[in-house]
PDB file of N, CA and C in Angstrom:
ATOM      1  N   UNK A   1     118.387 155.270  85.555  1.00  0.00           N
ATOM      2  CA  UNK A   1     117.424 154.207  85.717  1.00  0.00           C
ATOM      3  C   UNK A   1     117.291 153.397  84.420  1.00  0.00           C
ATOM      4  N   UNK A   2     117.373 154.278  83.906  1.00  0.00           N
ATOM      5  CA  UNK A   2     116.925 153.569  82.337  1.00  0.00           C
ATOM      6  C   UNK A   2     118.493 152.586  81.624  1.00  0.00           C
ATOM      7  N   UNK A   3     119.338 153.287  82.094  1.00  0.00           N
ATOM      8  CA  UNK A   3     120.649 152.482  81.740  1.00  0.00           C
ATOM      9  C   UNK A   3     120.854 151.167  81.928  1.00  0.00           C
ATOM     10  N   UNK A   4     120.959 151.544  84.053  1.00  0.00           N
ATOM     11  CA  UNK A   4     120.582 150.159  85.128  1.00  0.00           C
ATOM     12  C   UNK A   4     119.871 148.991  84.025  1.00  0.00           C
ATOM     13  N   UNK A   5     118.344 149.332  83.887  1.00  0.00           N
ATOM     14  CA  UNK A   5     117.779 148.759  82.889  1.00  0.00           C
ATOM     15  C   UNK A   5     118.545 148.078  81.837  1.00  0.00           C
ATOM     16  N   UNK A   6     118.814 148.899  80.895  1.00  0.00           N
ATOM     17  CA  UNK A   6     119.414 148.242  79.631  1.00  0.00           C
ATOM     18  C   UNK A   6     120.689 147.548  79.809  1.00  0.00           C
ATOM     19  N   UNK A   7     121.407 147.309  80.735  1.00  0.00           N
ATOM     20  CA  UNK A   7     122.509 146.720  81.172  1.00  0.00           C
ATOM     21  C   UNK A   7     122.179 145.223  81.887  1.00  0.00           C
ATOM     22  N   UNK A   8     121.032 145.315  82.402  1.00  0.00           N
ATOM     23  CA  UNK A   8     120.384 144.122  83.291  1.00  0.00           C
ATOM     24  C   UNK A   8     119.905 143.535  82.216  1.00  0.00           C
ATOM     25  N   UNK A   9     119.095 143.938  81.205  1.00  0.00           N
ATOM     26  CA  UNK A   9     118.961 143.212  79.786  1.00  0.00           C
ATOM     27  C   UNK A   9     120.303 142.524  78.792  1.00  0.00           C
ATOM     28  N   UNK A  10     121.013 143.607  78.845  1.00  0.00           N
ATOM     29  CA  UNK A  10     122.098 142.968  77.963  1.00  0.00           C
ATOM     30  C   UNK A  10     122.846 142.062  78.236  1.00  0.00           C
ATOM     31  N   UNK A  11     122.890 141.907  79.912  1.00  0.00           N
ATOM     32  CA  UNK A  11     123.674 140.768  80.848  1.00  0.00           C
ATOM     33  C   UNK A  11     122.732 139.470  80.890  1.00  0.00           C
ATOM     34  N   UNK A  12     121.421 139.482  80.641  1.00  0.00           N
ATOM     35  CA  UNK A  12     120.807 138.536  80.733  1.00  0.00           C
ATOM     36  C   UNK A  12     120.775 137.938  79.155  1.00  0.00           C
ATOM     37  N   UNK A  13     120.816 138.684  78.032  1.00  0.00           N
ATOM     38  CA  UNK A  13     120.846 138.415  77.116  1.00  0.00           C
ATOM     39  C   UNK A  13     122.153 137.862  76.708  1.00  0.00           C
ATOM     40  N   UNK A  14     123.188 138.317  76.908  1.00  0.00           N
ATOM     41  CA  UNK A  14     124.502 137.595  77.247  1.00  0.00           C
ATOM     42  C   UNK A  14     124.711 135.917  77.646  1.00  0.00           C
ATOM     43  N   UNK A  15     124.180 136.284  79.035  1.00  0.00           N
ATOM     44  CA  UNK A  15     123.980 135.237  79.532  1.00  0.00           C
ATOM     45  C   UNK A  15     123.531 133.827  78.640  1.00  0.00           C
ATOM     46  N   UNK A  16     122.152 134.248  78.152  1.00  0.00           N
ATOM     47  CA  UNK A  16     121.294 133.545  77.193  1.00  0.00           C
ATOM     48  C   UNK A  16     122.237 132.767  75.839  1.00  0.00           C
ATOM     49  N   UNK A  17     123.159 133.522  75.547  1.00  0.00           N
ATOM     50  CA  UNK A  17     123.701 133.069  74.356  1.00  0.00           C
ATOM     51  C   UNK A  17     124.845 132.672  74.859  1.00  0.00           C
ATOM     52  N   UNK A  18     125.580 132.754  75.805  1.00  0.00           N
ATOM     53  CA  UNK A  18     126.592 131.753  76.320  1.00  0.00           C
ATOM     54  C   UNK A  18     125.973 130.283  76.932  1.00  0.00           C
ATOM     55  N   UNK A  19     124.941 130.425  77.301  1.00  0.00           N
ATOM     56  CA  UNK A  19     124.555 129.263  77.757  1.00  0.00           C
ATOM     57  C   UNK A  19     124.426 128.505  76.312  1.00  0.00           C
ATOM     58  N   UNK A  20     123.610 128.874  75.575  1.00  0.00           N
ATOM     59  CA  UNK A  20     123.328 128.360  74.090  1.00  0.00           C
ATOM     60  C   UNK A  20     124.763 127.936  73.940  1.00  0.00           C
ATOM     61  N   UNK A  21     125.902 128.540  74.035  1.00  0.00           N
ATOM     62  CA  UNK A  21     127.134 127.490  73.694  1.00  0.00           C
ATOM     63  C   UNK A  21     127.713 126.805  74.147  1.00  0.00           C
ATOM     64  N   UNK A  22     127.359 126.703  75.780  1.00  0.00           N
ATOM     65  CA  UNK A  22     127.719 126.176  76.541  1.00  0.00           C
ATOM     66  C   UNK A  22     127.117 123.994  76.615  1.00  0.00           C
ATOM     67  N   UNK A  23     125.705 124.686  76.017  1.00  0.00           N
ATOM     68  CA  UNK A  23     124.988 123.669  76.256  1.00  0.00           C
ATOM     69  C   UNK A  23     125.626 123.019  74.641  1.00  0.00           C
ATOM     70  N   UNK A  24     125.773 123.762  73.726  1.00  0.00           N
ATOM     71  CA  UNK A  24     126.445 123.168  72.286  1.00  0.00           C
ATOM     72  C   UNK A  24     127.855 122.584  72.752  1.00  0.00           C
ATOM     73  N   UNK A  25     128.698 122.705  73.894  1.00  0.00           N
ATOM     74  CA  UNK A  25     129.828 122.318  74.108  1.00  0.00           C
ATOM     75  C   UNK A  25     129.848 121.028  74.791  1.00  0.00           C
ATOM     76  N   UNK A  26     128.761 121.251  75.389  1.00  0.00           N
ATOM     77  CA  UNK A  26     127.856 119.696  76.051  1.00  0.00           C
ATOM     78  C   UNK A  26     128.331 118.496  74.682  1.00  0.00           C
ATOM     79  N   UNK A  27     127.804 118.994  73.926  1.00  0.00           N
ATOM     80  CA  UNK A  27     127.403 117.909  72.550  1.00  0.00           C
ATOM     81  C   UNK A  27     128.344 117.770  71.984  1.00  0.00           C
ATOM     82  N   UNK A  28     128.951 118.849  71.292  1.00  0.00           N
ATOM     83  CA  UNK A  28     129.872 118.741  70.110  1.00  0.00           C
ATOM     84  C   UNK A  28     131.031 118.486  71.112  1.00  0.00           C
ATOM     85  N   UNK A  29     132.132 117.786  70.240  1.00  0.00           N
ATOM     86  CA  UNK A  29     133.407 117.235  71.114  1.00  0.00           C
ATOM     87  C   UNK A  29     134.349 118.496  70.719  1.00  0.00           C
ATOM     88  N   UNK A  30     134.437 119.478  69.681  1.00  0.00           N
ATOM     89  CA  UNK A  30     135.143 120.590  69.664  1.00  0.00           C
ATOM     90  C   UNK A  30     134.708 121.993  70.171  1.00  0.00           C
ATOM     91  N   UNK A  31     133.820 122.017  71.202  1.00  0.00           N
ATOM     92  CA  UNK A  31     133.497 122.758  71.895  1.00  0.00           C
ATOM     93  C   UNK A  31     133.381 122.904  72.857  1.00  0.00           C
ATOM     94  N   UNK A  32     134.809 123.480  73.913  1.00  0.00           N
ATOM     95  CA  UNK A  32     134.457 123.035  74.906  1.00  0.00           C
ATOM     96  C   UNK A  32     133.092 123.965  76.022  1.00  0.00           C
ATOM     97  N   UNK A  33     132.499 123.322  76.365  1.00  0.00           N
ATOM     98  CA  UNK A  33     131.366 123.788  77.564  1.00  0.00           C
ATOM     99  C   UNK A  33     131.600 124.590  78.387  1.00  0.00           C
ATOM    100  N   UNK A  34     132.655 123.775  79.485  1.00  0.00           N
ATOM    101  CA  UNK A  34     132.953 124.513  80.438  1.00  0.00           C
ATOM    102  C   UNK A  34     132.772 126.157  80.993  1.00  0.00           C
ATOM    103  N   UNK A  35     133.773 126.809  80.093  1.00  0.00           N
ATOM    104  CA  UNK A  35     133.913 128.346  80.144  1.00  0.00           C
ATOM    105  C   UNK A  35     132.756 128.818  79.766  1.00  0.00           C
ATOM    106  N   UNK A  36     131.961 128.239  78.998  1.00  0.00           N
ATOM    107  CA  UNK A  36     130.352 129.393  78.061  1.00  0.00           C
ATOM    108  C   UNK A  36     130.117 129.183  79.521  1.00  0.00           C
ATOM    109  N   UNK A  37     129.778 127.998  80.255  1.00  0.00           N
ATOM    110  CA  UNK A  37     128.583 127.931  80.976  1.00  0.00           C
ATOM    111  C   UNK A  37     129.079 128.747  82.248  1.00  0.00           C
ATOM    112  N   UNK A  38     130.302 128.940  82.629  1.00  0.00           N
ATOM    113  CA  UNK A  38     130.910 129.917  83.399  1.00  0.00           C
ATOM    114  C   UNK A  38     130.223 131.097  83.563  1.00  0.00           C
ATOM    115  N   UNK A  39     130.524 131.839  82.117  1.00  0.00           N
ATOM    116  CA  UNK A  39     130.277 133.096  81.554  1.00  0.00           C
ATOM    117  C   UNK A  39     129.071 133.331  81.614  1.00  0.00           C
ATOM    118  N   UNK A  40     128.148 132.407  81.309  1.00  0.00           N
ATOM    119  CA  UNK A  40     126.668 132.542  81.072  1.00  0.00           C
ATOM    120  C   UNK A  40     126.765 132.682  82.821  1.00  0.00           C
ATOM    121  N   UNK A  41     126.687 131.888  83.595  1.00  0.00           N
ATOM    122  CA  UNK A  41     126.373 132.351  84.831  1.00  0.00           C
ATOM    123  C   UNK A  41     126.674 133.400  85.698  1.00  0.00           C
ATOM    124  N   UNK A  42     128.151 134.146  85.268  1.00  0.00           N
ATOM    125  CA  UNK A  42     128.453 135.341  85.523  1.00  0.00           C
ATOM    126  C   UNK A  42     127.345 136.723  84.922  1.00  0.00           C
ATOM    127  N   UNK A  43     127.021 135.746  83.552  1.00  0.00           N
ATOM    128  CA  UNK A  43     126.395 137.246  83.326  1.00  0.00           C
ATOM    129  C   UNK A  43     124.514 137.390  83.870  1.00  0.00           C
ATOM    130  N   UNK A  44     124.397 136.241  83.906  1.00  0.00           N
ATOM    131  CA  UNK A  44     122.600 135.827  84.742  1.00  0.00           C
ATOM    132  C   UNK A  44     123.154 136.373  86.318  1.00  0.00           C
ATOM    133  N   UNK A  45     124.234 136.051  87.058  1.00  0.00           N
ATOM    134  CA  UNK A  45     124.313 136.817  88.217  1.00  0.00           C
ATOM    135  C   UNK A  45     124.129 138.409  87.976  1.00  0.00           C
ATOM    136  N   UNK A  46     124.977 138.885  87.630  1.00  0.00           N
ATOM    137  CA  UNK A  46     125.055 140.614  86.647  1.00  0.00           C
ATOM    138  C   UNK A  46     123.497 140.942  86.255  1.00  0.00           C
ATOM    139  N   UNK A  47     122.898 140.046  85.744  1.00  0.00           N
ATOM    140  CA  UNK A  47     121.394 140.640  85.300  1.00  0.00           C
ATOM    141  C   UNK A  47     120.885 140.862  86.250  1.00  0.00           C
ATOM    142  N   UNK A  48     120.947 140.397  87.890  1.00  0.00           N
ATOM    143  CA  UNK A  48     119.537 140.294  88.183  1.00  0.00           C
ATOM    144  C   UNK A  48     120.313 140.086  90.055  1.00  0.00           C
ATOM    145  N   UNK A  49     120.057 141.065  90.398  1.00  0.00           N
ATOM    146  CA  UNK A  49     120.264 140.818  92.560  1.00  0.00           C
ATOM    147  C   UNK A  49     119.716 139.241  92.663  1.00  0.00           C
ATOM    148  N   UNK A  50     118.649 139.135  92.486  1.00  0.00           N
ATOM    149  CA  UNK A  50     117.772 138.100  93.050  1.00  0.00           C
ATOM    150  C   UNK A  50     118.315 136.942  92.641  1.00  0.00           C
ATOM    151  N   UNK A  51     118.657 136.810  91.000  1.00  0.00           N
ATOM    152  CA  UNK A  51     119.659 135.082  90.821  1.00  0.00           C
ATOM    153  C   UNK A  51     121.399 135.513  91.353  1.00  0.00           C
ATOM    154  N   UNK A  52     121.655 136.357  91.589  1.00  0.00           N
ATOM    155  CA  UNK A  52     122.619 136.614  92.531  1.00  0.00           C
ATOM    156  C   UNK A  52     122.953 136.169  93.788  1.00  0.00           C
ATOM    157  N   UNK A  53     121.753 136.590  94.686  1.00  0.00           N
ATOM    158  CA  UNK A  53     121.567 136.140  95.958  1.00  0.00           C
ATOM    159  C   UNK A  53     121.188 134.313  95.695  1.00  0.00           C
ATOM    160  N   UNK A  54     120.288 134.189  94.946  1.00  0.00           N
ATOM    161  CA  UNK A  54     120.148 132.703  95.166  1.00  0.00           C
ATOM    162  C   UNK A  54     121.170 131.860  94.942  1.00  0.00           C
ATOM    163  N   UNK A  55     122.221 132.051  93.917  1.00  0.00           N
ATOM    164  CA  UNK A  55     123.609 131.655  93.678  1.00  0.00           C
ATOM    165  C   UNK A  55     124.348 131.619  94.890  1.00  0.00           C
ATOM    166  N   UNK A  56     124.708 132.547  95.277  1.00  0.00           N
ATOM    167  CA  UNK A  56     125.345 132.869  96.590  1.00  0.00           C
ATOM    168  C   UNK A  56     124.995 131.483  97.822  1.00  0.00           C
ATOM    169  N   UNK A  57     123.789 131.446  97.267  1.00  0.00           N
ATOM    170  CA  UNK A  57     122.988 130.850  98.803  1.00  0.00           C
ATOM    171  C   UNK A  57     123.511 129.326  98.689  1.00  0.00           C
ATOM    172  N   UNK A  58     123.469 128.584  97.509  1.00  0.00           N
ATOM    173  CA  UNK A  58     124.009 127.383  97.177  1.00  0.00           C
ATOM    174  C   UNK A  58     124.560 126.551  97.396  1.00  0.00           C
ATOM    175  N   UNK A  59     124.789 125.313  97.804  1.00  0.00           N
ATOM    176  CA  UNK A  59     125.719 124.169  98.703  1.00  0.00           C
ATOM    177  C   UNK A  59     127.095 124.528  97.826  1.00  0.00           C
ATOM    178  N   UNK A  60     126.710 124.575  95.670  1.00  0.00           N
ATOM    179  CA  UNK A  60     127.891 124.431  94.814  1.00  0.00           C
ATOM    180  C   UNK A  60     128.525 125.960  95.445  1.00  0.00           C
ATOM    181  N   UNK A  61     128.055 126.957  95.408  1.00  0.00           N
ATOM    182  CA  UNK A  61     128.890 128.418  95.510  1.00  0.00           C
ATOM    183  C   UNK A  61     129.577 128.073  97.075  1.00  0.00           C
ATOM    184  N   UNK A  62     129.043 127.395  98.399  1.00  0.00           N
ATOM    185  CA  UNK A  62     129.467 127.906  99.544  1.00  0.00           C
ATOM    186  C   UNK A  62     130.383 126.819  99.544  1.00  0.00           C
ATOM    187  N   UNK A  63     129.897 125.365  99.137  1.00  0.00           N
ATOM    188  CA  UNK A  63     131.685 124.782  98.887  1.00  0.00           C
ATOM    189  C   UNK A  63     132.840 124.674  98.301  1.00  0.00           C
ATOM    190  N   UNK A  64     132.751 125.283  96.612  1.00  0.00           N
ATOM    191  CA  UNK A  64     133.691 125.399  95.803  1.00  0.00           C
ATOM    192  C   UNK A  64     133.813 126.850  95.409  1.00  0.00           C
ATOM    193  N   UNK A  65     133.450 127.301  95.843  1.00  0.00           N
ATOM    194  CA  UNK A  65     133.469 128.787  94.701  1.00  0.00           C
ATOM    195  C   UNK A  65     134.204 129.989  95.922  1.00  0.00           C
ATOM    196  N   UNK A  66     133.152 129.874  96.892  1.00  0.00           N
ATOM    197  CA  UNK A  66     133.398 130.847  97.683  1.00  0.00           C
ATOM    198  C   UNK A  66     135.208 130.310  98.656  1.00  0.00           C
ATOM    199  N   UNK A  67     135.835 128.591  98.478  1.00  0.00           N
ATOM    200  CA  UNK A  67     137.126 128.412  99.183  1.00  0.00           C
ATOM    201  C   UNK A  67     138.111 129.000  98.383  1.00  0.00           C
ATOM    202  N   UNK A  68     137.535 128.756  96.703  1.00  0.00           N
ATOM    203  CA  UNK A  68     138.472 129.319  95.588  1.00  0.00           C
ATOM    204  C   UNK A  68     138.531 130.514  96.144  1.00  0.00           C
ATOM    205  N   UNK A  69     137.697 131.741  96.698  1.00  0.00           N
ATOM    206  CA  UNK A  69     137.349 133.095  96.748  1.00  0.00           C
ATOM    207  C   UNK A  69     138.121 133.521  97.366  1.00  0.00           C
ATOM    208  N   UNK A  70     138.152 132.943  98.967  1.00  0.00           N
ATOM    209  CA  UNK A  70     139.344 133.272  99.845  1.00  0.00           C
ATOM    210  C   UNK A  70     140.341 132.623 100.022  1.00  0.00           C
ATOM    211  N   UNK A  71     140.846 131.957  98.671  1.00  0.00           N
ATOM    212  CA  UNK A  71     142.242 131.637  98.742  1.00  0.00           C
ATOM    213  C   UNK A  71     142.754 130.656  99.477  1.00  0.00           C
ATOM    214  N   UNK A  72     141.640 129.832  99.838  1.00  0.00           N
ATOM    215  CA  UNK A  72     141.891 128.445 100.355  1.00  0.00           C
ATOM    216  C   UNK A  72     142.543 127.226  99.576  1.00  0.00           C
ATOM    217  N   UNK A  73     141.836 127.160  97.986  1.00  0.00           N
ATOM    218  CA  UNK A  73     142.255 126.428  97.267  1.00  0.00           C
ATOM    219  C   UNK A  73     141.139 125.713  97.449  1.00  0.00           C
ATOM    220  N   UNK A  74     141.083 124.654  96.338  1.00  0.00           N
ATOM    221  CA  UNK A  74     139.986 123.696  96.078  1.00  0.00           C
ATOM    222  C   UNK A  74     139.484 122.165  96.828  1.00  0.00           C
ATOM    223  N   UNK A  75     138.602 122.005  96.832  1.00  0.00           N
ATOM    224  CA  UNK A  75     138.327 120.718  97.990  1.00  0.00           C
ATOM    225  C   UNK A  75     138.863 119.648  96.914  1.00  0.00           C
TER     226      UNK A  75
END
């Protein structure tokens, strides 16, 4: 229980500091964005069922993410 715990923290904390570079990749022209903000959202899914499920639920996840998923290829 207590692990669960500290793992749901460290993924959210993760999260937290990829976004921080993600959003710096926004700005600076030698940084690119893209991938932090990836990562950051992989790891805010990982923290937490609930921004999991709401991700999931999404117009962006059910039209681009989930065709990439099953190998449809991209709209």
């Amino acid at each position: 229980m207590i692990i669960k715990k500290l793992k749901n923290v460290l993924f959210f904390l993760l999260g937290t500091i990829f976004l921080g570079f993600g959003i710096a990749g926004i700005v600076l022209p030698v940084l690119p964005g893209g991938p932090f903000l990836m990562i950051a959202t992989f790891c805010y899914a990982k923290s937490s069922k609930r921004i999991d499920d709401w991700f999931k639920s999404t117009t962006f996840y059910t039209k681009y993410v989930l065709a990439i998923k099953e190998k449809k290829g991209m709209t």
